[in-house]
PDB file of N, CA and C in Angstrom:
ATOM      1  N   UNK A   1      15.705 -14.071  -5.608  1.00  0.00           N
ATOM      2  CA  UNK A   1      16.472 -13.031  -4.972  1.00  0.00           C
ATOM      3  C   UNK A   1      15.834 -11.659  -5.198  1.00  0.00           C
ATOM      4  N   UNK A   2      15.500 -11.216  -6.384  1.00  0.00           N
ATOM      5  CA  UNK A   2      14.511 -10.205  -6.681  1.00  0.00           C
ATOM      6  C   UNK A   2      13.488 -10.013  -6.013  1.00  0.00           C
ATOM      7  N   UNK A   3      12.557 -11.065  -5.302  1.00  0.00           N
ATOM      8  CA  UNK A   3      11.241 -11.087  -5.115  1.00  0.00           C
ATOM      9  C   UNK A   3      12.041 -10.289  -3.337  1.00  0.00           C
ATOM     10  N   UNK A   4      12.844 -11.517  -2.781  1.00  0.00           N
ATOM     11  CA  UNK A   4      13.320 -10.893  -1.337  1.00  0.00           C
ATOM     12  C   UNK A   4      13.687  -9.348  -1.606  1.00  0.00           C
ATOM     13  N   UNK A   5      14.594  -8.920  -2.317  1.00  0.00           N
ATOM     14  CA  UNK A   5      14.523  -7.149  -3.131  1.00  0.00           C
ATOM     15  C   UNK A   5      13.615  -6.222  -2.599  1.00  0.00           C
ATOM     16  N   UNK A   6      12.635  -6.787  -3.308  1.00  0.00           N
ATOM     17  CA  UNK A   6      11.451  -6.173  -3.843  1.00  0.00           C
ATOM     18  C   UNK A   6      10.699  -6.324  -2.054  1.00  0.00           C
ATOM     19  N   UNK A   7      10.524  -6.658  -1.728  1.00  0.00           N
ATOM     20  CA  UNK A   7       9.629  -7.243  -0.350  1.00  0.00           C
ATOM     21  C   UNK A   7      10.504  -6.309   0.654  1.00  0.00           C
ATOM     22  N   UNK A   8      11.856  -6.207   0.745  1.00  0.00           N
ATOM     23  CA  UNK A   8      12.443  -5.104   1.775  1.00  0.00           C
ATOM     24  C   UNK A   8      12.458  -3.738   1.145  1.00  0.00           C
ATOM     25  N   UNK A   9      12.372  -3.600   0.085  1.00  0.00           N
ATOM     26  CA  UNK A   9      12.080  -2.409  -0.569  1.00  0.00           C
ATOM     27  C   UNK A   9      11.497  -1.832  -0.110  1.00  0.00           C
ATOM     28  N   UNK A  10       9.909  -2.680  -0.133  1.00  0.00           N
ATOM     29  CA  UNK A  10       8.661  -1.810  -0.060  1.00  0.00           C
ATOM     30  C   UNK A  10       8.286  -2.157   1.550  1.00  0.00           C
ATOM     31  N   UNK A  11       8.694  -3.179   2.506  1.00  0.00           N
ATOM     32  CA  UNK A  11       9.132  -2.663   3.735  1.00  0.00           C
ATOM     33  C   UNK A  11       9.788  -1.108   3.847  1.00  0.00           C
ATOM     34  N   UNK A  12      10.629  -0.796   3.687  1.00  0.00           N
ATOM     35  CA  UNK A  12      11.514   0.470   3.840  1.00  0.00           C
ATOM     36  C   UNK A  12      10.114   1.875   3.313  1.00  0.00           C
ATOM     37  N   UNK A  13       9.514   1.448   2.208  1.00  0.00           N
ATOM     38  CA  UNK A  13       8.780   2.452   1.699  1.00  0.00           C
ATOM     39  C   UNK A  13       7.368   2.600   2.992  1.00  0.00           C
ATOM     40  N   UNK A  14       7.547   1.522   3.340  1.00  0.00           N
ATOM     41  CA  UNK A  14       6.063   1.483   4.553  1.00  0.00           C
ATOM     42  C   UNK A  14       6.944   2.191   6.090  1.00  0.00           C
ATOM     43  N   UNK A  15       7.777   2.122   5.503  1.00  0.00           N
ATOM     44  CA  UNK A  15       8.459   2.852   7.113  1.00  0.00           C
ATOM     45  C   UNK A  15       8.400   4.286   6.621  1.00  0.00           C
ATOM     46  N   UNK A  16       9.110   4.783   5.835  1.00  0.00           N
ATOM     47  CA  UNK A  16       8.513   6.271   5.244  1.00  0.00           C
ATOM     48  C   UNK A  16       7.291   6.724   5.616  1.00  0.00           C
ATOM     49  N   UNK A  17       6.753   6.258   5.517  1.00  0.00           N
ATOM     50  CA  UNK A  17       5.026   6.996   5.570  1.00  0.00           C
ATOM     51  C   UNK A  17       4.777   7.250   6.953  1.00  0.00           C
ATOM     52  N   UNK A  18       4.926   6.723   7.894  1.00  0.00           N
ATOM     53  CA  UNK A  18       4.734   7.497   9.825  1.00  0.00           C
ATOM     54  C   UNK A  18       5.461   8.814   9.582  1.00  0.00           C
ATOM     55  N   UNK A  19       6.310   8.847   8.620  1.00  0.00           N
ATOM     56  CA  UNK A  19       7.306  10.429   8.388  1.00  0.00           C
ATOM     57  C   UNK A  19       6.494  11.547   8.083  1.00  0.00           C
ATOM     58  N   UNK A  20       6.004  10.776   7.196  1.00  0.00           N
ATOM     59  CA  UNK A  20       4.906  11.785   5.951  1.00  0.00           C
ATOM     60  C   UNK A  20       3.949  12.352   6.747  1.00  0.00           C
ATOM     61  N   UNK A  21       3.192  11.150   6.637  1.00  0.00           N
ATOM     62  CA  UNK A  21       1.645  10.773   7.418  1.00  0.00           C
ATOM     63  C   UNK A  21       1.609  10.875   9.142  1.00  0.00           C
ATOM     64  N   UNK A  22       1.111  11.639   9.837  1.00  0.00           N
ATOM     65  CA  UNK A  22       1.333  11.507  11.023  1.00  0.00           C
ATOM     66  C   UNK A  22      -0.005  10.556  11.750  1.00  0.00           C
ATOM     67  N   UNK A  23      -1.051   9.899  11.206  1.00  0.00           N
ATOM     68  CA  UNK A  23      -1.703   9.163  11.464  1.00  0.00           C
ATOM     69  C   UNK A  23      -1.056   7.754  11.242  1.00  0.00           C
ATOM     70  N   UNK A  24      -0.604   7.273  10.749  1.00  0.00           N
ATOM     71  CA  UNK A  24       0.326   5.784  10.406  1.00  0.00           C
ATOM     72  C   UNK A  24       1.314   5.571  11.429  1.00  0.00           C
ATOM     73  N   UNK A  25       1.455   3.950  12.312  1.00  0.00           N
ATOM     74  CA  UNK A  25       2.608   4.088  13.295  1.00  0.00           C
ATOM     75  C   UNK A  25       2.528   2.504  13.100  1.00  0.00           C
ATOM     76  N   UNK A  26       4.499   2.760  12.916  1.00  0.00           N
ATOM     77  CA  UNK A  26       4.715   1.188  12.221  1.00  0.00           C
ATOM     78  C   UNK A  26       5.975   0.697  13.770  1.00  0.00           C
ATOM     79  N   UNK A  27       5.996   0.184  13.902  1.00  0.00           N
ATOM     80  CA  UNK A  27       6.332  -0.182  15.588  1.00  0.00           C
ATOM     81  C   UNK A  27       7.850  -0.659  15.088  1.00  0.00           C
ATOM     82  N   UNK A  28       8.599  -1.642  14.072  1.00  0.00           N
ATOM     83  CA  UNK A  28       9.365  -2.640  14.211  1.00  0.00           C
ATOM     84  C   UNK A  28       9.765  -2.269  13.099  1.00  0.00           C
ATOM     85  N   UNK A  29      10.983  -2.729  12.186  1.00  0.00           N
ATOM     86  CA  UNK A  29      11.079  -3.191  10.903  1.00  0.00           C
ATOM     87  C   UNK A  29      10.099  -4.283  10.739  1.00  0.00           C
ATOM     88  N   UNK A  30      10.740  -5.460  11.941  1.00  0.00           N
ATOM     89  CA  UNK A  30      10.113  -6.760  11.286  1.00  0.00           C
ATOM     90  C   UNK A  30       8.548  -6.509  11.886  1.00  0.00           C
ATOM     91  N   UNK A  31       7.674  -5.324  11.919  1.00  0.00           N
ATOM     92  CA  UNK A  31       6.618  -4.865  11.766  1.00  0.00           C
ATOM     93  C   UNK A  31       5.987  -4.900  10.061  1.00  0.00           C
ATOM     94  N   UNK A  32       7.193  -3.960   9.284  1.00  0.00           N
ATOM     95  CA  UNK A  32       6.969  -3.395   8.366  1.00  0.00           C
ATOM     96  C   UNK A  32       7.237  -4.355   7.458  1.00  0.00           C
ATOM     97  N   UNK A  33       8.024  -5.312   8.021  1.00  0.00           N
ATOM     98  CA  UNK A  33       7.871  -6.389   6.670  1.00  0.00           C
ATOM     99  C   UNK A  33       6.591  -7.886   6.761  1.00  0.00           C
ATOM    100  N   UNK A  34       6.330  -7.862   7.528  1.00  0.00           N
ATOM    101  CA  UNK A  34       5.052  -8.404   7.595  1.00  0.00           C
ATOM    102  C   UNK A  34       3.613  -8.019   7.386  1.00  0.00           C
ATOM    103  N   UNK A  35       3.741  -6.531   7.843  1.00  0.00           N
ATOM    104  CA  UNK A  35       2.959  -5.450   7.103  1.00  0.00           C
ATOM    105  C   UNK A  35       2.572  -5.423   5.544  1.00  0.00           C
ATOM    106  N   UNK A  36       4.036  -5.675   4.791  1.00  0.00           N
ATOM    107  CA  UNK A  36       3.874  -5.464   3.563  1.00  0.00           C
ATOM    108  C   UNK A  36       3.187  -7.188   2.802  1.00  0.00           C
ATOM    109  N   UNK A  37       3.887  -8.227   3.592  1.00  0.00           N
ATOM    110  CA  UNK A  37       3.163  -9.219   3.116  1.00  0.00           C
ATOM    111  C   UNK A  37       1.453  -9.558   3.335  1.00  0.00           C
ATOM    112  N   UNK A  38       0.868  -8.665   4.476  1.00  0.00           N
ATOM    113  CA  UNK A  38      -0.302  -8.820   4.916  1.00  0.00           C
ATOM    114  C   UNK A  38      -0.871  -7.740   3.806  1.00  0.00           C
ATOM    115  N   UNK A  39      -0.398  -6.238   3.110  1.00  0.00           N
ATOM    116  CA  UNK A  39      -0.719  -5.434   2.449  1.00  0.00           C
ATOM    117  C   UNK A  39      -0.911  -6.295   0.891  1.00  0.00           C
ATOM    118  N   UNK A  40       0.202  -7.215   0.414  1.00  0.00           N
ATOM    119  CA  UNK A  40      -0.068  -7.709  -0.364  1.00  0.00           C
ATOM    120  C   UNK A  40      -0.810  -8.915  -0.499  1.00  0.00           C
ATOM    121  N   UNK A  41      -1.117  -9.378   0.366  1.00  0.00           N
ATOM    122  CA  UNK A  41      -2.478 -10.552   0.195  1.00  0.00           C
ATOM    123  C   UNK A  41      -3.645  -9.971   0.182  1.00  0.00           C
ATOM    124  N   UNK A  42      -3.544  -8.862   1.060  1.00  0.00           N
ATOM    125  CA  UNK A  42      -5.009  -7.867   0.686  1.00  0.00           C
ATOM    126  C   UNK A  42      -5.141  -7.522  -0.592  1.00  0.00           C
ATOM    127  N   UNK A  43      -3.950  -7.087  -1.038  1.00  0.00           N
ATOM    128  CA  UNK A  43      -4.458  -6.262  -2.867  1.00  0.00           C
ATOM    129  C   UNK A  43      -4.836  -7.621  -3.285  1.00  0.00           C
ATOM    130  N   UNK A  44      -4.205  -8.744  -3.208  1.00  0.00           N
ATOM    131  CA  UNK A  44      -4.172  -9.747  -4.162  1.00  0.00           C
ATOM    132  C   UNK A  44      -5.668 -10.722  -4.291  1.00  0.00           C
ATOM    133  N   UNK A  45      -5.890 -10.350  -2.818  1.00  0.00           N
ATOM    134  CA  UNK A  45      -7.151 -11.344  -2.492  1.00  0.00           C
ATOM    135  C   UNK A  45      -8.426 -10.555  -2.342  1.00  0.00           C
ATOM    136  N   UNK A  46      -8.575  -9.233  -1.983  1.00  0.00           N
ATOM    137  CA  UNK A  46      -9.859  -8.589  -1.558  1.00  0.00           C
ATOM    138  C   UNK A  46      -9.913  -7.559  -2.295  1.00  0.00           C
ATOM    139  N   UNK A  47      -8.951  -6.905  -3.319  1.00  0.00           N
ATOM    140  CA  UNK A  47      -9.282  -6.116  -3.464  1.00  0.00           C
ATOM    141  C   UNK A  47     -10.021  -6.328  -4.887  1.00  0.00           C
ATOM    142  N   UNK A  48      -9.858  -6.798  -5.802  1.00  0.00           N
ATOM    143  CA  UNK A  48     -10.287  -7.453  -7.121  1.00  0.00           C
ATOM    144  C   UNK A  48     -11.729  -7.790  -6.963  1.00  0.00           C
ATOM    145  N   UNK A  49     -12.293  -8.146  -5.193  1.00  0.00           N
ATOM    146  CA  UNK A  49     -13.521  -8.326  -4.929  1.00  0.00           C
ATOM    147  C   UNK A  49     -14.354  -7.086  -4.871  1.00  0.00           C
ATOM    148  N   UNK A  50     -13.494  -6.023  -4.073  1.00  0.00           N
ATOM    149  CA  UNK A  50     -13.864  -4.623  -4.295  1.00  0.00           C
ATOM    150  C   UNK A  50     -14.373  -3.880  -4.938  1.00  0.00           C
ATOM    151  N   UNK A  51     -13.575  -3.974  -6.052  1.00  0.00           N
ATOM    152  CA  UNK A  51     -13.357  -3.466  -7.284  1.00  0.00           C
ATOM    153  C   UNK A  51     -14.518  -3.720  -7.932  1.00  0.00           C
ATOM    154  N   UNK A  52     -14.724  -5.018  -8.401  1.00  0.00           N
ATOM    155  CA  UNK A  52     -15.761  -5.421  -8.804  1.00  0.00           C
ATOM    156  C   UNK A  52     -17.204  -4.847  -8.299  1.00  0.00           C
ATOM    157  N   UNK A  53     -17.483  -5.392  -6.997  1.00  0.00           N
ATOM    158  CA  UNK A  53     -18.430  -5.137  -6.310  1.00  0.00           C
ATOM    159  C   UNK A  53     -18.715  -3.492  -6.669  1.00  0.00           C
ATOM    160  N   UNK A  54     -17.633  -2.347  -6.370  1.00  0.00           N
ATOM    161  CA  UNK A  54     -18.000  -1.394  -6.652  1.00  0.00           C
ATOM    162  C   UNK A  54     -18.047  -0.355  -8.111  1.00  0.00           C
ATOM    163  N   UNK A  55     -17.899  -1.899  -9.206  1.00  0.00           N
ATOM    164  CA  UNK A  55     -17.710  -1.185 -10.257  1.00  0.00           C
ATOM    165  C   UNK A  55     -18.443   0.038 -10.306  1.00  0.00           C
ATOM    166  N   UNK A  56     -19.927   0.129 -10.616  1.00  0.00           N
ATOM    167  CA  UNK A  56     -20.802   1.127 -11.303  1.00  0.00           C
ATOM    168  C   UNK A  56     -20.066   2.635 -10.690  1.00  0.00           C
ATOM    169  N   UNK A  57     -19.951   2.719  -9.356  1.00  0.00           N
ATOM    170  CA  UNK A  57     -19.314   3.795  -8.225  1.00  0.00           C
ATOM    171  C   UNK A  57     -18.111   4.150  -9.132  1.00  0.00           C
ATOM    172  N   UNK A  58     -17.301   3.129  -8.968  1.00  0.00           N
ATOM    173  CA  UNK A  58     -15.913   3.823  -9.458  1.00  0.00           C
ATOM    174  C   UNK A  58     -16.120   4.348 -11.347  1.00  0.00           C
ATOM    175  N   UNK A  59     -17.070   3.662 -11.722  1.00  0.00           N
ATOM    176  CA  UNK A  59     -16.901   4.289 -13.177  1.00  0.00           C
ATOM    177  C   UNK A  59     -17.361   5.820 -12.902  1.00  0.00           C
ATOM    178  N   UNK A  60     -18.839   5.921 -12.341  1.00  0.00           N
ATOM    179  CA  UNK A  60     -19.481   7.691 -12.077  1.00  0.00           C
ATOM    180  C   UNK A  60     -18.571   8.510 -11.807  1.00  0.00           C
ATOM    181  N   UNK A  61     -17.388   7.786 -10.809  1.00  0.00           N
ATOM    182  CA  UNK A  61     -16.462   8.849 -10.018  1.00  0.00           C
ATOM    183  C   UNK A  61     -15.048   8.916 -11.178  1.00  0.00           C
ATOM    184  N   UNK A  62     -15.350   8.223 -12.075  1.00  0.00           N
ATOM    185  CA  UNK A  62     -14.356   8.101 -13.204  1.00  0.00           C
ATOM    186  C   UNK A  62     -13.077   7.423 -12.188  1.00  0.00           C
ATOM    187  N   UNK A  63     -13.067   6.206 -11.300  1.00  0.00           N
ATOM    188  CA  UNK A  63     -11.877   5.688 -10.929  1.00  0.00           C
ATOM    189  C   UNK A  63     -11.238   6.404  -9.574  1.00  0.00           C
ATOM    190  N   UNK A  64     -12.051   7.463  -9.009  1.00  0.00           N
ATOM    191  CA  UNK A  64     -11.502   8.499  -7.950  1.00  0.00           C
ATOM    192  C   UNK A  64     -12.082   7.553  -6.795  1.00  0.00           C
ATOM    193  N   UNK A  65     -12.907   6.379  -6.726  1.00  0.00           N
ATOM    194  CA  UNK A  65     -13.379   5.720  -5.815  1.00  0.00           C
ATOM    195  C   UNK A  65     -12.472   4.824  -5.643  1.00  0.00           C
ATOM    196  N   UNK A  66     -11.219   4.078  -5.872  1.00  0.00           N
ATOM    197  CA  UNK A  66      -9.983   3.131  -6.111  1.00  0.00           C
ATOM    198  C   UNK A  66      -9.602   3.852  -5.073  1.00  0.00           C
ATOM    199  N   UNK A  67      -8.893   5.425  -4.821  1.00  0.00           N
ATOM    200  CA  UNK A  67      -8.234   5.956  -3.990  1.00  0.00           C
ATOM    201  C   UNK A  67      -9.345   5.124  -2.310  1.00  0.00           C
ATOM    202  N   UNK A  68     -10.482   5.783  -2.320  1.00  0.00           N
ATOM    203  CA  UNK A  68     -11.469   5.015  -1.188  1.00  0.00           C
ATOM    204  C   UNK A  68     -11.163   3.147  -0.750  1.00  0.00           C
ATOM    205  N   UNK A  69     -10.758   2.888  -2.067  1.00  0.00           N
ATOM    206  CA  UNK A  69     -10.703   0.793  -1.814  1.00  0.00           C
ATOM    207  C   UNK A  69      -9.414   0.839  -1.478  1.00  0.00           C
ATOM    208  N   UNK A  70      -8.960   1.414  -1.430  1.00  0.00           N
ATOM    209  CA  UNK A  70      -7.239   1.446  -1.673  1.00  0.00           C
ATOM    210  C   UNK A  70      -6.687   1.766   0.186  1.00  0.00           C
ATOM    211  N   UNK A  71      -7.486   3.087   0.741  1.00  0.00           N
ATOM    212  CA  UNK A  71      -7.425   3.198   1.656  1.00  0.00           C
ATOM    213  C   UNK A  71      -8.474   2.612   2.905  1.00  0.00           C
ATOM    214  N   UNK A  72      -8.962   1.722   2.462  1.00  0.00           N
ATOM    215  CA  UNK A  72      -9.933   0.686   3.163  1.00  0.00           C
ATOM    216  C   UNK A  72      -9.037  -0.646   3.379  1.00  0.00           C
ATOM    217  N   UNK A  73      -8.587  -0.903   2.492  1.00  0.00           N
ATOM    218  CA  UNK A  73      -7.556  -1.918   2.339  1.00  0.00           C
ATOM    219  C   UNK A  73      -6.519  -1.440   3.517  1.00  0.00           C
ATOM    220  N   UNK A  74      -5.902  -0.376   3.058  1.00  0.00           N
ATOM    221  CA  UNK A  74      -4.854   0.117   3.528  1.00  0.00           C
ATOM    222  C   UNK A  74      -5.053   0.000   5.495  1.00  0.00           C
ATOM    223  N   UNK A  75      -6.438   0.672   5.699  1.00  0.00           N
ATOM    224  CA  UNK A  75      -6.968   0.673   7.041  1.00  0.00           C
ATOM    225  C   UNK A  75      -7.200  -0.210   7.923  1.00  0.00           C
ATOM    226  N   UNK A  76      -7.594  -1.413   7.136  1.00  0.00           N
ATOM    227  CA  UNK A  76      -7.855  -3.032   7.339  1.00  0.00           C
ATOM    228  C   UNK A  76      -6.697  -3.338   7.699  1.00  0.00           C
ATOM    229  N   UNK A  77      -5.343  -3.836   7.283  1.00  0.00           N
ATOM    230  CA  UNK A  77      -4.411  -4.017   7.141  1.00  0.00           C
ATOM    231  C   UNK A  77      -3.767  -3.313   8.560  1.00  0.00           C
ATOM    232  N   UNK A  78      -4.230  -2.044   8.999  1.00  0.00           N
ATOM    233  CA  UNK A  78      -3.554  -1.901   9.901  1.00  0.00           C
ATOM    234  C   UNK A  78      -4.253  -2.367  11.156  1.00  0.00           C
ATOM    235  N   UNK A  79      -5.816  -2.460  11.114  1.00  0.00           N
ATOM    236  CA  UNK A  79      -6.427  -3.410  11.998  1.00  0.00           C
ATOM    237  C   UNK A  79      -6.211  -4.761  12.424  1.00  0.00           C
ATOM    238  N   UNK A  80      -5.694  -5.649  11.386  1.00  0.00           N
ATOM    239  CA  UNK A  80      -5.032  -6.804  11.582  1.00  0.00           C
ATOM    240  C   UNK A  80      -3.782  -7.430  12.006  1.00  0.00           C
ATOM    241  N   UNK A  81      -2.769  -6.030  11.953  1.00  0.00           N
ATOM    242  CA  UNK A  81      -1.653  -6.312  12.300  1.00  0.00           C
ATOM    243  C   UNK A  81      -1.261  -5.345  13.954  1.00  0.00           C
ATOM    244  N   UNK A  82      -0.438  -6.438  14.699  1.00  0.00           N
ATOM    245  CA  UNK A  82      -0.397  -5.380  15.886  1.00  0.00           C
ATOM    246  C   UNK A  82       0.661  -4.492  15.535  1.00  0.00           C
ATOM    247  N   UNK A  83       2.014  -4.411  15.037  1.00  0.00           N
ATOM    248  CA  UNK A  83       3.164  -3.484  15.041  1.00  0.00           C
ATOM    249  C   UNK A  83       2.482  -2.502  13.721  1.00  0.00           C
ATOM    250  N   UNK A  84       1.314  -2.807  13.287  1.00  0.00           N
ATOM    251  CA  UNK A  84       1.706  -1.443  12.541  1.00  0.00           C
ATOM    252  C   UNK A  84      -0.022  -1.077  13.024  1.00  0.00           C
ATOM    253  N   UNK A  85      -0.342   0.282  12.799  1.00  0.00           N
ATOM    254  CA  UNK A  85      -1.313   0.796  12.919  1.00  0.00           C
ATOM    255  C   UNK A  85      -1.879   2.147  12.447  1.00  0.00           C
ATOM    256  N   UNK A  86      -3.133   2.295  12.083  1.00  0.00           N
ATOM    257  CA  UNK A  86      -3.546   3.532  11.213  1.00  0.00           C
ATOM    258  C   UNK A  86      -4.775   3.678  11.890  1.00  0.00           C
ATOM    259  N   UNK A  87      -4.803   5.231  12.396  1.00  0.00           N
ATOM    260  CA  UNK A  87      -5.711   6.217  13.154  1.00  0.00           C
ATOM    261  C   UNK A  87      -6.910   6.285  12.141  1.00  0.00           C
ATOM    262  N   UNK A  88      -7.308   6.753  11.311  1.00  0.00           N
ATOM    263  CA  UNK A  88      -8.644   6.699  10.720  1.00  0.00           C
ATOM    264  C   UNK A  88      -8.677   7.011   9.099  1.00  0.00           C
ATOM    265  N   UNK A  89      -9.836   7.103   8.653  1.00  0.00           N
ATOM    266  CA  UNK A  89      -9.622   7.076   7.456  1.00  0.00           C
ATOM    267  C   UNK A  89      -8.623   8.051   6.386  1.00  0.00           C
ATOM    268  N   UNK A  90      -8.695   9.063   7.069  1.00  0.00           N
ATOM    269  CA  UNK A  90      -7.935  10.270   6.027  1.00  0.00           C
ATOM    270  C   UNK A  90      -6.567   9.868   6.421  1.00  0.00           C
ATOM    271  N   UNK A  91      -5.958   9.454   7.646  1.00  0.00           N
ATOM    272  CA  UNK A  91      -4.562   8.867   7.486  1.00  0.00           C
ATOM    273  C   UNK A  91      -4.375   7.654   6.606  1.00  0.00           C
ATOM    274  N   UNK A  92      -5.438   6.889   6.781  1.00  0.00           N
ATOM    275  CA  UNK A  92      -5.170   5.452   5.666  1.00  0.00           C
ATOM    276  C   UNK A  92      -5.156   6.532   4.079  1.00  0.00           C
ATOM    277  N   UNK A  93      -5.809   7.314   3.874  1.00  0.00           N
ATOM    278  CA  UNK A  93      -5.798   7.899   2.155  1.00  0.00           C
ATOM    279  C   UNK A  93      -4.650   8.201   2.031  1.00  0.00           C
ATOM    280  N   UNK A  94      -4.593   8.893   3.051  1.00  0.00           N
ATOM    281  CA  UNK A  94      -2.556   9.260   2.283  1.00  0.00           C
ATOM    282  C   UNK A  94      -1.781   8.623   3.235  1.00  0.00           C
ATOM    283  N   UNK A  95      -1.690   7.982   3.606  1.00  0.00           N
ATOM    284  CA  UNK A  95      -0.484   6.918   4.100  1.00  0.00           C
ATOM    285  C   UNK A  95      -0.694   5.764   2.810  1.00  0.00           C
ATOM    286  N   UNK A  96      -1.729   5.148   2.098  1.00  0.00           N
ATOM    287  CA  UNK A  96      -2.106   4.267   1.015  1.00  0.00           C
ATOM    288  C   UNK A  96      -1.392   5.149   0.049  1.00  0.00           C
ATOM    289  N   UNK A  97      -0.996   6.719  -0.521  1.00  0.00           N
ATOM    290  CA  UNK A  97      -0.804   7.323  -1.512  1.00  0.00           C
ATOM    291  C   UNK A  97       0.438   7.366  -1.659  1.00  0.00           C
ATOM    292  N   UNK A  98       0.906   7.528   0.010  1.00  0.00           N
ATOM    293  CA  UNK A  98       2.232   8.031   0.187  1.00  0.00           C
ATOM    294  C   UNK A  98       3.217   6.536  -0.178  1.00  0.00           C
ATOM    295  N   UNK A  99       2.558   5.551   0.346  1.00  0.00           N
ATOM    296  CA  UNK A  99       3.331   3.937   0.399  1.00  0.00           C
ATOM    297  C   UNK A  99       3.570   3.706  -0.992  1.00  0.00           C
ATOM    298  N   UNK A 100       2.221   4.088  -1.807  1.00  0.00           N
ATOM    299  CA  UNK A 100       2.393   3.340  -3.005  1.00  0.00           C
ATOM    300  C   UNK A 100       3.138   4.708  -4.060  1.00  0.00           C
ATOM    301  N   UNK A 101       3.564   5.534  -3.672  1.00  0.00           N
ATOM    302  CA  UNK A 101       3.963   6.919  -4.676  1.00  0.00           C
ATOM    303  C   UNK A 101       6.002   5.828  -4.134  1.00  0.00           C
ATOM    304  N   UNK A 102       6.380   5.745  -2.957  1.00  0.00           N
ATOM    305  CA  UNK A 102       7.236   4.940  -2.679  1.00  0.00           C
ATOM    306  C   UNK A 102       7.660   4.140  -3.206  1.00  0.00           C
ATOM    307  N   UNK A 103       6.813   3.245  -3.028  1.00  0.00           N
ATOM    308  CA  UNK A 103       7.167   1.676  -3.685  1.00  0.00           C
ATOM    309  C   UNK A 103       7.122   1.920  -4.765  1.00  0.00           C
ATOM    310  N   UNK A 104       6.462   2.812  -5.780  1.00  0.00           N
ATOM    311  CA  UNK A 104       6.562   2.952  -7.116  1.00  0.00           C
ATOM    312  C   UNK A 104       8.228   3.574  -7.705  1.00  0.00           C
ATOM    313  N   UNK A 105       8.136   4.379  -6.637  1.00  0.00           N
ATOM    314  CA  UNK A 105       9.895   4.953  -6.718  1.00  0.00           C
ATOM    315  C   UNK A 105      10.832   4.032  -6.741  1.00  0.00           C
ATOM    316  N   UNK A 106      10.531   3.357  -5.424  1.00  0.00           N
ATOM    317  CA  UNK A 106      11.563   2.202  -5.505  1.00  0.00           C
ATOM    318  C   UNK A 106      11.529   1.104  -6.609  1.00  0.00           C
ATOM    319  N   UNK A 107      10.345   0.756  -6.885  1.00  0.00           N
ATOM    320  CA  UNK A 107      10.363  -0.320  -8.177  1.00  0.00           C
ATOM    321  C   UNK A 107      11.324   0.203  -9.139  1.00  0.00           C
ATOM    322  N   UNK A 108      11.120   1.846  -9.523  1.00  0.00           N
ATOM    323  CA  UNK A 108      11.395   2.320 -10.831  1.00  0.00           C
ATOM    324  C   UNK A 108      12.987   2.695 -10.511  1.00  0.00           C
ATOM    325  N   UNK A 109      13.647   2.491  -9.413  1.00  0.00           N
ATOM    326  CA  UNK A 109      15.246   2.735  -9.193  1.00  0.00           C
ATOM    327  C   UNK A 109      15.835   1.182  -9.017  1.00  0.00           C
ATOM    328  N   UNK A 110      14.946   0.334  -8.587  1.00  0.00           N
ATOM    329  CA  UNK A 110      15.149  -1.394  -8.353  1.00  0.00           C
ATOM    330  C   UNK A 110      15.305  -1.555 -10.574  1.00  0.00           C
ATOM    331  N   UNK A 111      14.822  -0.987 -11.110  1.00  0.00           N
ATOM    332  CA  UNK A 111      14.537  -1.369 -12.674  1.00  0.00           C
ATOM    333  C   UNK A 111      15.556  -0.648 -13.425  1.00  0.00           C
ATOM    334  N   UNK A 112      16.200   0.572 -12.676  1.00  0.00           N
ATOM    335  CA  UNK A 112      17.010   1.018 -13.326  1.00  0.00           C
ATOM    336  C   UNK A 112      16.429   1.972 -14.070  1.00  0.00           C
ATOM    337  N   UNK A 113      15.638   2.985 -13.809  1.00  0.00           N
ATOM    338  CA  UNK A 113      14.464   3.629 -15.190  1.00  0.00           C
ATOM    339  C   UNK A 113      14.796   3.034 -16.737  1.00  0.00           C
ATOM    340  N   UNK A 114      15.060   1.793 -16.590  1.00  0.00           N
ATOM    341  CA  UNK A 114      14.923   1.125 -18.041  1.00  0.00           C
ATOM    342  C   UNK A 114      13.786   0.422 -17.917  1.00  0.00           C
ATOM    343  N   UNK A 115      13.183   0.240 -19.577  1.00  0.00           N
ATOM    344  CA  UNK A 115      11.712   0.010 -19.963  1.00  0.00           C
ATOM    345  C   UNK A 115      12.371  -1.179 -20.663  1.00  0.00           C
ATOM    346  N   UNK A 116      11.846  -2.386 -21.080  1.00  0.00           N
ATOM    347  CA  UNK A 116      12.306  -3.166 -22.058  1.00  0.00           C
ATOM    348  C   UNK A 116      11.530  -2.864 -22.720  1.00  0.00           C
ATOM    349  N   UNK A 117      11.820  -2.996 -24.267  1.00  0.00           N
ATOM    350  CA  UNK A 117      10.755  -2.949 -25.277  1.00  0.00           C
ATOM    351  C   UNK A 117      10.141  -3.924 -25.883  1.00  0.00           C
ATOM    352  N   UNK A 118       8.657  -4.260 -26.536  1.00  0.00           N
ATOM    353  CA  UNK A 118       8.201  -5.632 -26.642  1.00  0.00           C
ATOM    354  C   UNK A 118       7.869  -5.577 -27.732  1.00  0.00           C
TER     355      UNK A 118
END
């Protein structure tokens, strides 16, 4: 039940961002929630390849190159899907900043700003 939660959550947070971002255009809800499952097979599956691949880069840039994989991902993602779509790269950077500054909000009000302690 959490996981369904969590998945319309960050639907809702991907609809935000056409607000923000005027390069980002998400067509549907049931755009934005397929969106978010296609967003998360990307982090899950390509981006770890990324990452890697571009270690040496992201260490020089001290980690400021993640924002770049992040919105490549982000850009991809809107290439693959028809209801949602992203105009070019500087809209994928902050539509990727704006989604995930969101979903981070929402996680942290879905949690209750409680931390468990370990």
């Amino acid at each position: 039940m959490k996981l369904v939660l969590v998945w319309l959550l960050n639907a809702v947070a991907l609809l935000l961002v056409p607000y923000i971002v005027p390069g980002v255009h998400i067509e549907t809800f049931f755009s934005a929630l397929i969106a978010v499952v296609i967003l998360g097979l990307v982090n899950a599956v390509i981006r770890p390849i990324f990452i890697l691949l571009t270690l040496p880069v992201t260490l020089l840039t001290l980690g400021l190159f993640l924002f770049v994989i992040n919105a490549l991902l982000f850009w991809f993602a809107g290439d693959i899907l028809r209801g949602f779509r992203v105009d070019g790269f500087v809209a994928a950077l902050f539509g990727s900043i704006v989604y995930s500054l969101a979903s981070w909000a929402f996680a942290t009000l879905l949690q209750g700003g409680k931390r468990k302690a370990s």
